[in-house]
N, C-alpha and C. Protein backbone atom coordinates (compact mmCIF):
# COMPACT_ATOMS: atom_id res chain seq x y z
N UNK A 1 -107.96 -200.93 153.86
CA UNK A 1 -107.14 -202.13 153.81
C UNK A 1 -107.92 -203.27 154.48
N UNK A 2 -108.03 -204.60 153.59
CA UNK A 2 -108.84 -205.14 154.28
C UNK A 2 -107.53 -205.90 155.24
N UNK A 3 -108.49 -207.08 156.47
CA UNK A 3 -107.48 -207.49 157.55
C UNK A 3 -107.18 -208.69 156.95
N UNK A 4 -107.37 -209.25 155.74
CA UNK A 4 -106.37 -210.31 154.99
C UNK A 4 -105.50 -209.91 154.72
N UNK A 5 -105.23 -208.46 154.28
CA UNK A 5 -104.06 -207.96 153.79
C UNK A 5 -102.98 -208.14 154.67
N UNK A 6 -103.55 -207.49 155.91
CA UNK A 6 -102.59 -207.29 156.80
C UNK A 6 -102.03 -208.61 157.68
N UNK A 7 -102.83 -209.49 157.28
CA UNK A 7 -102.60 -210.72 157.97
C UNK A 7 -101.61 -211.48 157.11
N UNK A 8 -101.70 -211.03 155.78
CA UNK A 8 -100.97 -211.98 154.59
C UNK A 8 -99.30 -211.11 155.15
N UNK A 9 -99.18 -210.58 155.33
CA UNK A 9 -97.92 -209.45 155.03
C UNK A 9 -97.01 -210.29 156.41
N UNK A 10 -95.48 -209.94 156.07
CA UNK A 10 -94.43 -210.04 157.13
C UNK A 10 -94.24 -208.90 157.91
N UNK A 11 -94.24 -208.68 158.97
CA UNK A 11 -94.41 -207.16 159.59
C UNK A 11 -92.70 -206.99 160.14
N UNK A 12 -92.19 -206.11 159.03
CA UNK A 12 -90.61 -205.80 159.31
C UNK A 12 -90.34 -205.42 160.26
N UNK A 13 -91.05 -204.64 161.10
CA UNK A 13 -90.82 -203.77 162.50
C UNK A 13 -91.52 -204.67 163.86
N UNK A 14 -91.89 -205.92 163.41
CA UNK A 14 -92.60 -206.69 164.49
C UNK A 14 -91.13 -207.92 164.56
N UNK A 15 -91.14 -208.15 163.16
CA UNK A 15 -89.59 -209.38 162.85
C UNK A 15 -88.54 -208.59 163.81
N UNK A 16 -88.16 -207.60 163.51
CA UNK A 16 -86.92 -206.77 164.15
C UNK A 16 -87.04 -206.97 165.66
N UNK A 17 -88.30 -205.61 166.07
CA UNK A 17 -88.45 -205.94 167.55
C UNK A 17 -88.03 -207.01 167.80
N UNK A 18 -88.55 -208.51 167.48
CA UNK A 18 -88.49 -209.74 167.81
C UNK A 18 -87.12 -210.20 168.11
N UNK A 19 -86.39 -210.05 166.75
CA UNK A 19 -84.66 -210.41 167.04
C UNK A 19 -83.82 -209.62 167.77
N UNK A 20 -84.69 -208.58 167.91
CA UNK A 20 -83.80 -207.53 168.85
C UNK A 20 -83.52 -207.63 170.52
N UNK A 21 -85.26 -208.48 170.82
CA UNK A 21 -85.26 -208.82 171.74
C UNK A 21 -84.18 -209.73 172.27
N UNK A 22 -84.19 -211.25 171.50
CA UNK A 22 -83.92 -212.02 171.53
C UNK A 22 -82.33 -212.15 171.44
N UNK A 23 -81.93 -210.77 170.81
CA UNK A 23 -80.20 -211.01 170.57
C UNK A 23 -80.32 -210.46 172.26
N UNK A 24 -80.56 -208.96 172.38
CA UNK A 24 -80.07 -209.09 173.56
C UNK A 24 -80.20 -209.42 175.01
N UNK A 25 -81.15 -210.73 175.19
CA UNK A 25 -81.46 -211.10 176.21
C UNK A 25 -80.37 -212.28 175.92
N UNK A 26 -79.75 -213.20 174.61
CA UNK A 26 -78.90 -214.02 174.59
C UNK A 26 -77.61 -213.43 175.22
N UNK A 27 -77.73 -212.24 174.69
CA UNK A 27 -76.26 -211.41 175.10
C UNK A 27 -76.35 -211.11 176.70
N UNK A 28 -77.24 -210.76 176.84
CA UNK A 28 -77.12 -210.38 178.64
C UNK A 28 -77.37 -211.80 179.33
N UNK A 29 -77.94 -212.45 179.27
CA UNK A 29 -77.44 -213.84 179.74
C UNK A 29 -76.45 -214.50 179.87
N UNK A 30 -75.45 -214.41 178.51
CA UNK A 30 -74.40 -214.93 179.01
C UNK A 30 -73.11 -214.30 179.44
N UNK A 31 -73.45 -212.64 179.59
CA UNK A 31 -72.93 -211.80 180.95
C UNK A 31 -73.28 -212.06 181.96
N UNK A 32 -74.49 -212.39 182.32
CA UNK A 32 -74.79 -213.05 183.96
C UNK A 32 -74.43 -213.81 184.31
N UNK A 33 -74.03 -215.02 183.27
CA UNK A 33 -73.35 -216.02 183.86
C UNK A 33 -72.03 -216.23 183.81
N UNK A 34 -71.37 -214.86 183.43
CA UNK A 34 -69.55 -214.48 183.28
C UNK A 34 -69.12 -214.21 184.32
N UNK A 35 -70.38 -212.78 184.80
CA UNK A 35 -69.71 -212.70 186.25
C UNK A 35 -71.15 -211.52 186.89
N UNK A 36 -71.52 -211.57 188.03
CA UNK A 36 -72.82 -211.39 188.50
C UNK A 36 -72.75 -210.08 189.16
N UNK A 37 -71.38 -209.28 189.08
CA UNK A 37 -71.50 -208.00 189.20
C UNK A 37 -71.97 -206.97 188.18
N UNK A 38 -71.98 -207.41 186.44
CA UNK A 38 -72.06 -206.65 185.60
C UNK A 38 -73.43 -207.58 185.31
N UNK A 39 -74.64 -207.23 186.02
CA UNK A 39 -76.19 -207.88 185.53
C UNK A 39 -76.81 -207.27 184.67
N UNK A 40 -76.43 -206.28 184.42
CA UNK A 40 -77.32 -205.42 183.35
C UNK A 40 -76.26 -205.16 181.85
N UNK A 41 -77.08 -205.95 180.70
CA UNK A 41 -76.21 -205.36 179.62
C UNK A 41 -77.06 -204.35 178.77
N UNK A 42 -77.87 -203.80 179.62
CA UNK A 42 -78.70 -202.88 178.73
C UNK A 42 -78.16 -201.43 178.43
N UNK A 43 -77.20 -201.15 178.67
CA UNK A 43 -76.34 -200.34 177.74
C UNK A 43 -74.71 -200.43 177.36
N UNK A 44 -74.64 -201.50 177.00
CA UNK A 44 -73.30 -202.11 176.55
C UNK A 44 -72.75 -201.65 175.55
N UNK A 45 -73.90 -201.82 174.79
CA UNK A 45 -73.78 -200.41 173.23
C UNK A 45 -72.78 -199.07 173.81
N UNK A 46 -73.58 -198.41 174.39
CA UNK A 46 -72.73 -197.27 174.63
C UNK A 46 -71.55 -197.23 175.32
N UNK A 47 -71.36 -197.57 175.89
CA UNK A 47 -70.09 -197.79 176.70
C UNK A 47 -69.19 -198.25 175.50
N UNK A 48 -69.20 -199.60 175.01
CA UNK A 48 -68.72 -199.68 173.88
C UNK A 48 -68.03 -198.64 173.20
N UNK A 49 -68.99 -197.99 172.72
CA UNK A 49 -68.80 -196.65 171.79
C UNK A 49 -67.95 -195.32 172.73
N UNK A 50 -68.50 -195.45 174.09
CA UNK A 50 -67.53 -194.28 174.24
C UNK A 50 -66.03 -194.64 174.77
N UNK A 51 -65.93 -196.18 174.71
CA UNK A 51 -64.45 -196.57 175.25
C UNK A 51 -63.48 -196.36 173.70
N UNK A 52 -64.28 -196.42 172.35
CA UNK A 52 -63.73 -196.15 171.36
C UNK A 52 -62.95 -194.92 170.74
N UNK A 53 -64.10 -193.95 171.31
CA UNK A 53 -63.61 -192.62 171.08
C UNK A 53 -61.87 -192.05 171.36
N UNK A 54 -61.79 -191.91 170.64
CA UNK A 54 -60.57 -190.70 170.54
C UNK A 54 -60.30 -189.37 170.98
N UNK A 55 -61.61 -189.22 170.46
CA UNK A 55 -61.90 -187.53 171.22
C UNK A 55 -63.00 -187.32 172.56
N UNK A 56 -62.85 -186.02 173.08
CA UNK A 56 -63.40 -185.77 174.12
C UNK A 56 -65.30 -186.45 173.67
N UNK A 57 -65.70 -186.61 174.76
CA UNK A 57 -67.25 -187.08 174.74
C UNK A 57 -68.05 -186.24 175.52
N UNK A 58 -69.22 -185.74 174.37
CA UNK A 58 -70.13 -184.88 175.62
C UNK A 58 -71.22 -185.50 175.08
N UNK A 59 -71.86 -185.49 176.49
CA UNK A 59 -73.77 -186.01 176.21
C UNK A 59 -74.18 -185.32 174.54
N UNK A 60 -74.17 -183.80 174.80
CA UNK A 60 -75.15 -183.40 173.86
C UNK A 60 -75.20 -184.13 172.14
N UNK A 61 -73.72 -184.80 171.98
CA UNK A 61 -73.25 -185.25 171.00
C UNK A 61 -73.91 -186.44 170.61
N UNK A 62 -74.78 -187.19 171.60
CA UNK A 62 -75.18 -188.17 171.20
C UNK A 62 -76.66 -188.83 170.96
N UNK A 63 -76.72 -188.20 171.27
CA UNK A 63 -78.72 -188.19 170.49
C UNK A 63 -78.87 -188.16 169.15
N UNK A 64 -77.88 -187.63 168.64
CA UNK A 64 -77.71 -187.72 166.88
C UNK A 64 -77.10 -189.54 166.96
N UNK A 65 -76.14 -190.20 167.42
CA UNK A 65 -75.95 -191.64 167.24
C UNK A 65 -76.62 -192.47 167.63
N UNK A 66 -77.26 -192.24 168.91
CA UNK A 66 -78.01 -193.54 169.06
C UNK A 66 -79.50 -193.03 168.86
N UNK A 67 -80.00 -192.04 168.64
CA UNK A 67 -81.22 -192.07 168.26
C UNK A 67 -82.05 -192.01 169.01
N UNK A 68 -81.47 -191.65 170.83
CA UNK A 68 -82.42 -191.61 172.27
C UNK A 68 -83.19 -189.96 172.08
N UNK A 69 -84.21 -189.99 172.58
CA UNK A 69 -84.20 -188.60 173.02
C UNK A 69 -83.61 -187.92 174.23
N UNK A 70 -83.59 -186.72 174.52
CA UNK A 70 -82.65 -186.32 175.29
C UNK A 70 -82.99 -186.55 176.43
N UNK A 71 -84.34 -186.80 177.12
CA UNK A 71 -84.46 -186.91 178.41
C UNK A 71 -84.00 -188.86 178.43
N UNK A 72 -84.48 -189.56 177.92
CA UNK A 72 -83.91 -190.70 177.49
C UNK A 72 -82.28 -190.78 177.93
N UNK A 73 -81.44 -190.53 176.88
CA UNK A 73 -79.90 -190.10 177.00
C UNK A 73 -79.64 -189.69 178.55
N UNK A 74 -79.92 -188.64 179.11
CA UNK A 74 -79.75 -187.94 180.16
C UNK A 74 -80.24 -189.14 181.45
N UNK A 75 -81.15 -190.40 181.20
CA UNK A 75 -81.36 -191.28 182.36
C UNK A 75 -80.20 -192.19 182.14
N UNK A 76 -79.92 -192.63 180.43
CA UNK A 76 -79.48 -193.84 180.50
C UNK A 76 -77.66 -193.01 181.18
N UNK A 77 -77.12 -192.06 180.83
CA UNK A 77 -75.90 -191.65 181.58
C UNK A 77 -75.87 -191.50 182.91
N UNK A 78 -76.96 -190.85 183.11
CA UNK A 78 -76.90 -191.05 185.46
C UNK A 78 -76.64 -192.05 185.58
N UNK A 79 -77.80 -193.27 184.96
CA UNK A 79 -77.86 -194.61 185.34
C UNK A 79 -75.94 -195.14 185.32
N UNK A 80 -75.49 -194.81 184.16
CA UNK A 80 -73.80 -195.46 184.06
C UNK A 80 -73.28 -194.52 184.81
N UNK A 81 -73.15 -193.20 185.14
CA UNK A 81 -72.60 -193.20 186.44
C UNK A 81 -72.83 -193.29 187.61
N UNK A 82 -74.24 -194.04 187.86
CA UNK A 82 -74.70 -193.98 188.94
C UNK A 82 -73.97 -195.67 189.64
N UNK A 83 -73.84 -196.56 188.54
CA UNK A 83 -73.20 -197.51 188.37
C UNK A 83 -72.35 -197.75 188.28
N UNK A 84 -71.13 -196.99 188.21
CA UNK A 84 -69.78 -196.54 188.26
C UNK A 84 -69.02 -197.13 186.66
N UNK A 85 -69.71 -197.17 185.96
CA UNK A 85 -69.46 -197.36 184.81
C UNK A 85 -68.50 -196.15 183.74
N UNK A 86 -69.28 -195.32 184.12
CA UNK A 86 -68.49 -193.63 183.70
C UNK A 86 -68.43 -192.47 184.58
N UNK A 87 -67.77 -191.81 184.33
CA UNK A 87 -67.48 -190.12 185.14
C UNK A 87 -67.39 -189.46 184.39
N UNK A 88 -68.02 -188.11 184.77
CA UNK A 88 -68.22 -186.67 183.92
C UNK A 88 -67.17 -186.03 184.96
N UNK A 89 -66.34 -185.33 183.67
CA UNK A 89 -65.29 -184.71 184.16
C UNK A 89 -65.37 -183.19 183.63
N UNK A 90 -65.11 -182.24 184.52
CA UNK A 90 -65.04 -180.82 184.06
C UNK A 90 -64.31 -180.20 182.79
N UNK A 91 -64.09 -179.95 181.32
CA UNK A 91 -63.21 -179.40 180.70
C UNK A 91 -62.58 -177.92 181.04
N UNK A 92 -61.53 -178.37 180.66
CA UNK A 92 -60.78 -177.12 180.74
C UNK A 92 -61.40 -176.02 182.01
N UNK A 93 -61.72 -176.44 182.94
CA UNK A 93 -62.27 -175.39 184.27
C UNK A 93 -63.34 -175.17 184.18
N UNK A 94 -64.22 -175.53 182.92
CA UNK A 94 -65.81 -174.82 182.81
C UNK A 94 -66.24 -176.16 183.06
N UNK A 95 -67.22 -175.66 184.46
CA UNK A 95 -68.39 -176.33 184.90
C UNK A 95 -69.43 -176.98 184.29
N UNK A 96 -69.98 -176.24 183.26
CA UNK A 96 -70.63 -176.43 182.86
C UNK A 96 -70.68 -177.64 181.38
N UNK A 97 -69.39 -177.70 180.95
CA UNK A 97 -68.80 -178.59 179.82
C UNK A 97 -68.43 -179.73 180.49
N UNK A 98 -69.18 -180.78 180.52
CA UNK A 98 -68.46 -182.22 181.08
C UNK A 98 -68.00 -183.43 180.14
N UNK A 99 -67.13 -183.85 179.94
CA UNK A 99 -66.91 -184.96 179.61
C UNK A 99 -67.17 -186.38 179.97
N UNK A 100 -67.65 -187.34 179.24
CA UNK A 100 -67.85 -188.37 179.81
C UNK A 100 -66.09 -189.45 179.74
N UNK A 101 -66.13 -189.67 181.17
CA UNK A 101 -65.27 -190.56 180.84
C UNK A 101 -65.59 -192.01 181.66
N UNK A 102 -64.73 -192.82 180.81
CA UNK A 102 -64.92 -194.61 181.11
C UNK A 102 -64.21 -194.73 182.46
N UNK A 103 -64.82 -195.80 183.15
CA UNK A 103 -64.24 -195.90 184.30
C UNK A 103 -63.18 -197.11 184.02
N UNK A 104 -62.66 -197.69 185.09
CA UNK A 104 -62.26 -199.23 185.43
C UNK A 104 -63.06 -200.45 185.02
N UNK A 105 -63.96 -200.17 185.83
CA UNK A 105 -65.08 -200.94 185.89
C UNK A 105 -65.91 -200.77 184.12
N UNK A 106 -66.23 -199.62 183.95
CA UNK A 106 -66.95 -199.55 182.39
C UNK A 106 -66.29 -200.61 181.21
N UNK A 107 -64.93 -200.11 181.55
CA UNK A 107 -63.73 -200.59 180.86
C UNK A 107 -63.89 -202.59 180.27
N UNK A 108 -63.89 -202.81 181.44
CA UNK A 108 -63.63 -203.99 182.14
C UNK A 108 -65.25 -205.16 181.63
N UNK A 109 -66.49 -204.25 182.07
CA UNK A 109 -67.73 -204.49 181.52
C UNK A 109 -67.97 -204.62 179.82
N UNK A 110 -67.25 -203.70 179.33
CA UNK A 110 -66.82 -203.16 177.88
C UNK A 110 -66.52 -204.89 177.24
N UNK A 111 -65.42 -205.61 177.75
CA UNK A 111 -64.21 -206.32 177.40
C UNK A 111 -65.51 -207.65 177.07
N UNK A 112 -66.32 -207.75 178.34
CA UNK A 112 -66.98 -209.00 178.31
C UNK A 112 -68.09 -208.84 177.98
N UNK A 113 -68.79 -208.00 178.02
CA UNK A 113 -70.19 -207.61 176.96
C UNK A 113 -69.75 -207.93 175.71
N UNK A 114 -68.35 -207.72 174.86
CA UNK A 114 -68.26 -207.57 173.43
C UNK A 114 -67.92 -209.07 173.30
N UNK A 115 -66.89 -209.27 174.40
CA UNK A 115 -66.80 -210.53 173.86
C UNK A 115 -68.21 -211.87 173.66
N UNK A 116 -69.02 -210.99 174.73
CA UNK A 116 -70.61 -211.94 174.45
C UNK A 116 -71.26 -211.60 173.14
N UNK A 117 -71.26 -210.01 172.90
CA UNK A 117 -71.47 -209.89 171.85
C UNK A 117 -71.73 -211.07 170.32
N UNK A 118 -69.93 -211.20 170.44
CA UNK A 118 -69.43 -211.76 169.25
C UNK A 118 -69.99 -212.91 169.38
N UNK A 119 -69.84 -213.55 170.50
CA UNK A 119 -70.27 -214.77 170.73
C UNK A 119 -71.90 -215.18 170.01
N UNK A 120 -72.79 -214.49 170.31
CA UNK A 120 -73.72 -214.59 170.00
C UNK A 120 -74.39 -214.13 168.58
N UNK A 121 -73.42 -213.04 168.10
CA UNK A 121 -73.47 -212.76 166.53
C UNK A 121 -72.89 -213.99 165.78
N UNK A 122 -71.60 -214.83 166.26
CA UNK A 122 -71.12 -215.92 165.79
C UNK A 122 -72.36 -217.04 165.39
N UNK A 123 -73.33 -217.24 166.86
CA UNK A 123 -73.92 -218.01 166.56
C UNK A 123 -74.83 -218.24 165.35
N UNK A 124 -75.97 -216.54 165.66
CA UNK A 124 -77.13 -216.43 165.48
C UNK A 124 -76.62 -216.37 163.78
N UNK A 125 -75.55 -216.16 162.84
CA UNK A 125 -75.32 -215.95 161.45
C UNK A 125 -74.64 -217.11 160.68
N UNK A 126 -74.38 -218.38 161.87
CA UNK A 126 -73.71 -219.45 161.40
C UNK A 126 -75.02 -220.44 160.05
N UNK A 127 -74.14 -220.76 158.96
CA UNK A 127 -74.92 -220.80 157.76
C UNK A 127 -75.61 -219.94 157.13
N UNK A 128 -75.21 -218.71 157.48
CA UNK A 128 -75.07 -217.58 156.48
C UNK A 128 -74.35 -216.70 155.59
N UNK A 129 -74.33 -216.99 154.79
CA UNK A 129 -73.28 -216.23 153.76
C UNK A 129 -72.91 -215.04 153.87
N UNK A 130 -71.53 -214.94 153.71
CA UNK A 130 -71.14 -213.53 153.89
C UNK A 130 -71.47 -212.57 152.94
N UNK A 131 -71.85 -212.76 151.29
CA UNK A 131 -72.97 -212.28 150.82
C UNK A 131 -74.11 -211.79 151.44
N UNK A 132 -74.55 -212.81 151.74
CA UNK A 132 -76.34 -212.77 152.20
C UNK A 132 -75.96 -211.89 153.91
N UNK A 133 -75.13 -211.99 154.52
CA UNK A 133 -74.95 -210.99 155.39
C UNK A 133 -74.66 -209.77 154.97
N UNK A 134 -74.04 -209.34 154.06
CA UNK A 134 -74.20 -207.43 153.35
C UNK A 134 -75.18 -207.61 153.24
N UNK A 135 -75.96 -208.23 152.43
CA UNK A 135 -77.83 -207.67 152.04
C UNK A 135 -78.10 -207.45 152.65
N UNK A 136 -78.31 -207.79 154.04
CA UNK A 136 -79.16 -208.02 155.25
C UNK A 136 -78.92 -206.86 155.86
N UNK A 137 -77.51 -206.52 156.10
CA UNK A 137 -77.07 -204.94 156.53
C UNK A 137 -77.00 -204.63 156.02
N UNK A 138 -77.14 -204.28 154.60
CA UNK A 138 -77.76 -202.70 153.61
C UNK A 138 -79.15 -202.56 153.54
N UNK A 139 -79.99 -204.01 153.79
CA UNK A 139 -81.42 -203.86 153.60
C UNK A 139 -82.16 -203.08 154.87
N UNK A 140 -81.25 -203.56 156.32
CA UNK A 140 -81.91 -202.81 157.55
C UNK A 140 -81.30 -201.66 157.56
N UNK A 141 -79.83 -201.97 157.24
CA UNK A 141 -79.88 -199.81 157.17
C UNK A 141 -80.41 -198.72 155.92
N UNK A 142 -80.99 -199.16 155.23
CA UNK A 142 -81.80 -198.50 154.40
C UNK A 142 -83.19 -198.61 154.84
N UNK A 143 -83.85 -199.79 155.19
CA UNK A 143 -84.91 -199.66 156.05
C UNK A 143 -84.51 -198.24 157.54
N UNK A 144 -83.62 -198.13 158.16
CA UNK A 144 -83.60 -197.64 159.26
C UNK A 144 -83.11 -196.35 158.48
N UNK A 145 -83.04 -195.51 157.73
CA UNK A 145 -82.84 -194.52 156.81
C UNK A 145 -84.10 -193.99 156.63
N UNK A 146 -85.44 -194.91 155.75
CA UNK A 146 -86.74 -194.67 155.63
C UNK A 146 -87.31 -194.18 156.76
N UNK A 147 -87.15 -194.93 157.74
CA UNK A 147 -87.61 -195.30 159.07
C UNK A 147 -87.41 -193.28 159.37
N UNK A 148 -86.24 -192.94 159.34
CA UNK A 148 -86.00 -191.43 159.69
C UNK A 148 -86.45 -190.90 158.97
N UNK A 149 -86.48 -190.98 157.46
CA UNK A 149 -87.44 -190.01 156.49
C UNK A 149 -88.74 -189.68 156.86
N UNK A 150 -89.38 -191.51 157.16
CA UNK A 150 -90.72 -190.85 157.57
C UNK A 150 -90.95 -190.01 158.31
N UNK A 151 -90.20 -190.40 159.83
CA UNK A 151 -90.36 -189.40 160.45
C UNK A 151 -90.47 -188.13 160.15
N UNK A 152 -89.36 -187.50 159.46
CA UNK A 152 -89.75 -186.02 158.51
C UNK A 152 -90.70 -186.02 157.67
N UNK A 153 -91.13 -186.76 156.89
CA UNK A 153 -92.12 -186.82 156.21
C UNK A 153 -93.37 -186.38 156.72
N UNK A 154 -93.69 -187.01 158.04
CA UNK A 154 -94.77 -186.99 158.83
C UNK A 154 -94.83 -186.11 159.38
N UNK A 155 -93.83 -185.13 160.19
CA UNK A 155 -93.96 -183.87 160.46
C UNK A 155 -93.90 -182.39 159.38
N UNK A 156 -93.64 -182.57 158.18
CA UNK A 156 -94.10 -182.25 157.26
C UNK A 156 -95.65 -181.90 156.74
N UNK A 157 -96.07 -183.00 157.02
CA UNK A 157 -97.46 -183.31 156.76
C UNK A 157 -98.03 -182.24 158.01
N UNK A 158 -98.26 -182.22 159.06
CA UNK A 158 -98.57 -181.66 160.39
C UNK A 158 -98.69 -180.66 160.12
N UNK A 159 -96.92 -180.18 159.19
CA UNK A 159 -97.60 -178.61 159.48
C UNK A 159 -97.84 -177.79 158.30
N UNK A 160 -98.34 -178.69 157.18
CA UNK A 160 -99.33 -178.43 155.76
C UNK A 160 -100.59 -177.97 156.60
């Protein structure tokens, strides 16, 4: 490949990184300036998600949704209960089965992360069509679909 090629091209996974950055440093910014006990929105996502749930929540369940690996997963949960964000609770008497549950505080963090959220999805899509917004989310979640194929693909290959 020559390096015109690569220079001519849009790099989808460099664009992404980029907005990814950028959404959520807009988003955790204007949690810092909501209220200066909740400084970190770097896992707002999850909390989110487990204040949704219906059913019981265990760690092992979630490496399939967000896509962490497990030693990954296993920091970012100390970290929220180390933060008082969540508590692991015993099921049914076995020790060894914990549930995650939302705290007060998680709860509460939950309410104003989303509402920054929106805030900032409001902005960043204003003069965009609600058309041209499905494309955009069928085009990255089919990109982020590939994105997992390869992965199999590539370990495939390894062990040809």
């Amino acid at each position: 490949m020559e390096k015109k090629e690569f220079d001519s091209r849009t790099h989808l996974g460099f664009l992404c990184g980029c907005i990814d950055r950028e959404v959520r440093h807009a988003v955790s910014r204007g949690v810092k300036e909501t209220d200066a006990d909740y400084a970190s929105f770097k896992h707002g996502w999850i909390i989110g998600y487990f204040v949704r749930q219906t059913e019981p929540i265990f760690q092992k369940d979630l490496e399939k949704i967000f896509h962490f690996p497990k030693s990954t997963l296993a920091d970012i949960i100390q970290g929220l209960e180390k933060d008082g964000m969540i508590e692991k609770a015993a099921v049914d008497g076995d020790g060894r089965k914990k549930q995650i549950i939302v705290t007060e505080k998680g709860r509460k963090y939950n309410e104003l992360t989303e509402a920054k959220i929106m805030e900032v999805e409001d902005y960043i899509t204003k003069g965009i069509s609600e058309d041209d917004m499905q494309t955009v989310v069928k085009v990255l979640e089919q990109m982020r679909v590939n994105a997992t194929d390869y992965k199999s693909y590539i370990q495939l290959k390894k062990e040809d």
